[in-house]
Protein backbone atom coordinates (compact mmCIF):
# COMPACT_ATOMS: atom_id res chain seq x y z
CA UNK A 1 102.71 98.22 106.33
CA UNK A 2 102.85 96.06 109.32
CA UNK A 3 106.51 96.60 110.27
CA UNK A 4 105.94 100.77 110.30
CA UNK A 5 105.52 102.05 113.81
CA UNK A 6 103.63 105.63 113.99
CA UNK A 7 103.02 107.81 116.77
CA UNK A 8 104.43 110.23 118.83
CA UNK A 9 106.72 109.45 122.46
CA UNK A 10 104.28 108.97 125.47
CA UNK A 11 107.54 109.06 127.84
CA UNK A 12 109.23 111.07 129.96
CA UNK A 13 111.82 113.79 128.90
CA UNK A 14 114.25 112.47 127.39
CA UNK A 15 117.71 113.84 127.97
CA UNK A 16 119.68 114.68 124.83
CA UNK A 17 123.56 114.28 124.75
CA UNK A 18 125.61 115.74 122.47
CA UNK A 19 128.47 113.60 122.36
CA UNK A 20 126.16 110.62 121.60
CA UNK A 21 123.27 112.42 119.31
CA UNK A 22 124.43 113.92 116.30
CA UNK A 23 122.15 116.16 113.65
CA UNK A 24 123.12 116.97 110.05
CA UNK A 25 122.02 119.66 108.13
CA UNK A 26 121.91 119.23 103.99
CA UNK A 27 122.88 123.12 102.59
CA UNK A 28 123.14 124.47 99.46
CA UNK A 29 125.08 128.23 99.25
CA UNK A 30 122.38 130.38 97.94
CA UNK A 31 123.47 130.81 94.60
CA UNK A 32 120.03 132.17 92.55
CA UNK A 33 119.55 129.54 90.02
CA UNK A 34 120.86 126.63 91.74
CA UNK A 35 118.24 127.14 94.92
CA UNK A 36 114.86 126.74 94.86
CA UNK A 37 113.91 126.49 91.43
CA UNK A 38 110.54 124.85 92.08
CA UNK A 39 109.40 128.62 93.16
CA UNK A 40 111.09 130.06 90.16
CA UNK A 41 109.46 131.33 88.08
CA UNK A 42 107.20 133.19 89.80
CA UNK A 43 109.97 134.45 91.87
CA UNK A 44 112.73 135.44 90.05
CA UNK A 45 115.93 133.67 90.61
CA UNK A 46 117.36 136.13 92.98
CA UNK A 47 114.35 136.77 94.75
CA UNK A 48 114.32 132.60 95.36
CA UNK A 49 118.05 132.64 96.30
CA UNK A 50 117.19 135.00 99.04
CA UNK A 51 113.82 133.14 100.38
CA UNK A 52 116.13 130.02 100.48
CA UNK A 53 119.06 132.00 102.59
CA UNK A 54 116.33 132.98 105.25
CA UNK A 55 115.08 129.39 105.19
CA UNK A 56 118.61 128.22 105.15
CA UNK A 57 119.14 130.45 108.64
CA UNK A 58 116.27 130.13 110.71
CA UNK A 59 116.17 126.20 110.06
CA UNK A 60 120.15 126.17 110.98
CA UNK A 61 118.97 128.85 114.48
CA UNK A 62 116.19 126.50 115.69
CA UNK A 63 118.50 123.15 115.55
CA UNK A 64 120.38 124.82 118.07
CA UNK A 65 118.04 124.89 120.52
CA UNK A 66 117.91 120.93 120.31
CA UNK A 67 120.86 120.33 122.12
CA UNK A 68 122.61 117.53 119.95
CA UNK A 69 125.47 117.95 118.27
CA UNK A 70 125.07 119.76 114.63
CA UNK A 71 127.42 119.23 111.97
CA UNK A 72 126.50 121.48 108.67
CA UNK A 73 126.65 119.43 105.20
CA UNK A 74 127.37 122.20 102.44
CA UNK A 75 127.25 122.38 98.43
CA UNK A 76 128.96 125.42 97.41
CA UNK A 77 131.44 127.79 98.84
CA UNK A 78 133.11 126.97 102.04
CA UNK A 79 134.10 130.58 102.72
CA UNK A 80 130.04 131.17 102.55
CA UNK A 81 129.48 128.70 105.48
CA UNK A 82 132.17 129.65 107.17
CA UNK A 83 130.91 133.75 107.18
CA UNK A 84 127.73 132.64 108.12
CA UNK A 85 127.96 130.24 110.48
CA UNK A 86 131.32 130.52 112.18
CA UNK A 87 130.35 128.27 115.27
CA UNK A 88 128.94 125.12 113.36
CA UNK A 89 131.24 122.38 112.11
CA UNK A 90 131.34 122.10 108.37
CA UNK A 91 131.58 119.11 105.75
CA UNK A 92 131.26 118.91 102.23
CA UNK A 93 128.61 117.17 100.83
CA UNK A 94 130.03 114.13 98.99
CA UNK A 95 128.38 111.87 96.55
CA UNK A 96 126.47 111.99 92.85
CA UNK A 97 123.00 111.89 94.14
CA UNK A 98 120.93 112.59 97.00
CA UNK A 99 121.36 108.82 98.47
CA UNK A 100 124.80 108.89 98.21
CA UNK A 101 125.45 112.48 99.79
CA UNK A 102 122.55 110.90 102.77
CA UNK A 103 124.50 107.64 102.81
CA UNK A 104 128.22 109.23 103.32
CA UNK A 105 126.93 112.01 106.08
CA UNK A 106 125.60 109.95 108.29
CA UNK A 107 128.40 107.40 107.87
CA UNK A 108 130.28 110.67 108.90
CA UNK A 109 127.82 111.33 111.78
CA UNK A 110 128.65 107.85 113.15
CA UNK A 111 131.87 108.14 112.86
CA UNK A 112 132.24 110.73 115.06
CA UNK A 113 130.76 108.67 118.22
CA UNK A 114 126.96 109.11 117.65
CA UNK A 115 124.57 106.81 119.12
CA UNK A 116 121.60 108.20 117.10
CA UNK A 117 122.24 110.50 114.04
CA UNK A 118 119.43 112.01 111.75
CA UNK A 119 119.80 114.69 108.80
CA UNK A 120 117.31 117.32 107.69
CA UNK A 121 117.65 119.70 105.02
CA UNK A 122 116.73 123.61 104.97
CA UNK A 123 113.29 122.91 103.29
CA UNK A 124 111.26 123.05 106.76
CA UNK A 125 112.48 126.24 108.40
CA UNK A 126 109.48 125.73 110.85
CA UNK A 127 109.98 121.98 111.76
CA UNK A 128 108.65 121.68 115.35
CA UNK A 129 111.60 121.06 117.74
CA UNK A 130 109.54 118.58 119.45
CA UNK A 131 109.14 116.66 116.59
CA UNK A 132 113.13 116.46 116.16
CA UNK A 133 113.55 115.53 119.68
CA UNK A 134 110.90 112.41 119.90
CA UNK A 135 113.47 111.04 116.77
CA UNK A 136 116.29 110.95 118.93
CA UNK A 137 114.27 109.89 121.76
CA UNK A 138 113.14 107.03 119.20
CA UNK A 139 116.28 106.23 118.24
CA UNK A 140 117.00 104.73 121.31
CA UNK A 141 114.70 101.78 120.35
CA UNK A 142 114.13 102.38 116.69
CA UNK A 143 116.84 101.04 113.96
CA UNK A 144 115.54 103.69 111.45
CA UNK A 145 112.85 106.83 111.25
CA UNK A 146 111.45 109.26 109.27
CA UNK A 147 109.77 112.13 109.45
CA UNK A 148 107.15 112.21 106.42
CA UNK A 149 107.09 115.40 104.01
CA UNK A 150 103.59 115.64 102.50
CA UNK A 151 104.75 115.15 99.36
CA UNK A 152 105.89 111.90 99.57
CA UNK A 153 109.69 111.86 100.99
CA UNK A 154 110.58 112.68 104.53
CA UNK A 155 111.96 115.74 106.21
CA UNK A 156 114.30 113.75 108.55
CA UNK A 157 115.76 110.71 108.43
CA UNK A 158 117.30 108.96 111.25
CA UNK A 159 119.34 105.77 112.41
CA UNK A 160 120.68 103.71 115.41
CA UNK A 161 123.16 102.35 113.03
CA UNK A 162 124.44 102.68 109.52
CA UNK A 163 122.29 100.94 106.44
CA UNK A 164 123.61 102.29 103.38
CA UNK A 165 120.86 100.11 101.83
CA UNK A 166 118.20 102.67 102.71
CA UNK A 167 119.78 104.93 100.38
CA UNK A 168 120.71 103.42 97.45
CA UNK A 169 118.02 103.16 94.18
CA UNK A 170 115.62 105.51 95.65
CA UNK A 171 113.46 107.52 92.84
CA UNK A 172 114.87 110.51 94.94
CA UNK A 173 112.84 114.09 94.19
CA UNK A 174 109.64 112.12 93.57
CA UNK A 175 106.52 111.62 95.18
CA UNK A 176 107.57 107.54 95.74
CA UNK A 177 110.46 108.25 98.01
CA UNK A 178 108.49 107.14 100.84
CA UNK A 179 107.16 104.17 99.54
CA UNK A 180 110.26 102.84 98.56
CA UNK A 181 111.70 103.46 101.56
CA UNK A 182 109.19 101.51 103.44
CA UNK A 183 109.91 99.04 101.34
CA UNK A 184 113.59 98.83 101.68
CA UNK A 185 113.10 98.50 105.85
CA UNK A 186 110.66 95.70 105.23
CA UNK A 187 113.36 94.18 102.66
CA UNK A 188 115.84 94.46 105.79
CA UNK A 189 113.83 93.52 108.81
CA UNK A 190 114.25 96.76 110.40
CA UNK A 191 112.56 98.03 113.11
CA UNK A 192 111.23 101.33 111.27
CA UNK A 193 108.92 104.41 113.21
CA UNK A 194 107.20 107.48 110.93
CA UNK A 195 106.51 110.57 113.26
CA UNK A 196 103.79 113.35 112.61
CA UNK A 197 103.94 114.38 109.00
CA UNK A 198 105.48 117.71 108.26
CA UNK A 199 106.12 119.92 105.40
CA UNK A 200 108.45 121.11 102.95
CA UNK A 201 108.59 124.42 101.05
CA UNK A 202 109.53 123.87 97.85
CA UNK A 203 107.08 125.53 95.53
CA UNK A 204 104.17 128.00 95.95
CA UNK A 205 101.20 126.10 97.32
CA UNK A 206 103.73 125.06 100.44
CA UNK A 207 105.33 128.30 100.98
CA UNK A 208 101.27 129.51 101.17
CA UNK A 209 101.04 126.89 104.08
CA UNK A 210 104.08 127.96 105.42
CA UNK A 211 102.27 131.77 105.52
CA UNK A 212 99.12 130.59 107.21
CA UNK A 213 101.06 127.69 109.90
CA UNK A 214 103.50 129.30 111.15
CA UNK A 215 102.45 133.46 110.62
CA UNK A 216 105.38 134.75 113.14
CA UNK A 217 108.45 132.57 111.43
CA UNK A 218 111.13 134.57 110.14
CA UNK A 219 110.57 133.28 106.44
CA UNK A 220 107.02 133.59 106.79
CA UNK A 221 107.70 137.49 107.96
CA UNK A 222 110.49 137.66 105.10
CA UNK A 223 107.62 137.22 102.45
CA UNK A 224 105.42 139.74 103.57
CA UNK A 225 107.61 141.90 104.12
CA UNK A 226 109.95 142.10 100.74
CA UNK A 227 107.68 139.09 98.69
CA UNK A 228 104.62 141.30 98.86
CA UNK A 229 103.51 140.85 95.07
CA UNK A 230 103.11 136.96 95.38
CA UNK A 231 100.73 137.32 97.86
CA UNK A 232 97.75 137.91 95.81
CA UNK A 233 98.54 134.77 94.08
CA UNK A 234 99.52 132.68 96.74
CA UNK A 235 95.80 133.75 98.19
CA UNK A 236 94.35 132.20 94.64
CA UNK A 237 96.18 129.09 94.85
CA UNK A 238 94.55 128.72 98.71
CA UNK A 239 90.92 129.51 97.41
CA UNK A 240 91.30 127.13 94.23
CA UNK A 241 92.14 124.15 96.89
CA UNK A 242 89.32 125.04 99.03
C-alpha cells in the first residue's frame, strides 16, 4: 500500500525519555489452560503454563533495558504480578476483546503524559531491543506503527496519538489482522510505518524458530533443559519445511 512506510531509522541515537515514552506489556497469569493453548497438546497444560511464565519474564527483563517507562497490563491475579514483579506499575486489562483491552491501555498510556506509547505482549521473549527503540524513535514522526508478526498481526503496536479506530472490528487472532489494519490507516489518512518483521511463539513450528534464532535466550535454554522430549519433534517439523 502506498501510504505504508517500511524500513528501519538511518538517524542518530535517539534519546529515550521516560516521562514522555511509555511501553505496555499485555500479561496473562500463567494459569495452565488459559496460556498458551496453541502448544497444548503436545505440551501438557502445565508444562505450557510454565514455557509461557519464562516467556512472560524474560520479555518483561529485556523491556527494561529500553529505558521508557513500562506499565504491566495483567489478566489474572493481581497478587501474582505483584510477587513477581514488585517494581513495575500494574493495570488491569479492561475490555471484551483484544481491540478493546489495546484501545483502553494505550488510552491509559496517554493519559499518563506519553508522547509516544506502544504495547507488546509476552509472545516475543526475544524481540530485538533495537527494534523497540527505532518505534519510539518513529513515533516522533509517525502517527501509527507496527511491528509485523509473521503470521499476520503485529508484535507491537504504536501511536503519536490515540485512534481508537485502529482497534475496533479487527478479525483479531487471525492471519488478516494486518491487512485490516493497513486498511483502517489508509481509511484514516494516517501516516503509518511497518518495521522489520518479527516473530511470535505461539505454537510448535515458532517455538522451533525460537530454538534455532535466538539459542542462548532464557526460554530457548528453558526447553532444552526441562522440554527435552519435544525436541525430536520440533526437529521433524524443521526438516518437513525444508
Amino acid at each position: 500500500m502506498e501510504n505504508v512506510n517500511k524500513g528501519g531509522f538511518s538517524g542518530g541515537e535517539f534519546p529515550l525519555d521516560p516521562l514522555r515514552h511509555h511501553l505496555g506489556i499485555l500479561a496473562k497469569e500463567p494459569v495452565p489452560g488459559r496460556v498458551k493453548t496453541r502448544l497444548s497438546p503436545p505440551l501438557t497444560s502445565a508444562e505450557a503454563a510454565q514455557l509461557y511464565e519464562v516467556c512472560l519474564r524474560e520479555t518483561v527483563q529485556r523491556l527494561r533495558e529500553t529505558g521508557v517507562s513500562l506499565t504491566l497490563f495483567y489478566a489474572g491475579s493481581e497478587a501474582y504480578f505483584r510477587r513477581t514483579f514488585p517494581d513495575i506499575p500494574l493495570q488491569p486489562q479492561e475490555g471484551n476483546d483484544l481491540g478493546e483491552r489495546l484501545e483502553r491501555a494505550l488510552c491509559f498510556l496517554f493519559r499518563q503524559g506519553a508522547a509516544g506509547a506502544a504495547l507488546v505482549g509476552s509472545d516475543s521473549p526475544d524481540i530485538p531491543l533495537h527494534l523497540v527503540k527505532e518505534a519510539f524513535q518513529f513515533l516522533a514522526e509517525e502517527t501509527a506503527l507496527t511491528i509485523p508478526a509473521l503470521d499476520g498481526g503485529y508484535v507491537l503496536v504504536g501511536e503519536r496519538d490515540h485512534h481508537p479506530q485502529l482497534f475496533r472490528d479487527i478479525p483479531w487472532s487471525t492471519a488478516h489482522v494486518l491487512a485490516e489494519t493497513r486498511r483502517r490507516v489508509a481509511e484514516l489518512n494516517l501516516s503509518y510505518r511497518e518495521l522489520t518483521p518479527w516473530d511470535d511463539v505461539d505454537d510448535l513450528p515458532s517455538l522451533g524458530r525460537l530454538l534455532e534464532r535466538s539459542p542462548a535466550s532464557e526460554t530457548a535454554c528453558f526447553v532444552r533443559a526441562h522440554l527435552t522430549k519435544y525436541l525430536s519433534l520440533i526437529e521433524g517439523l524443521k526438516r518437513q519445511r525444508g
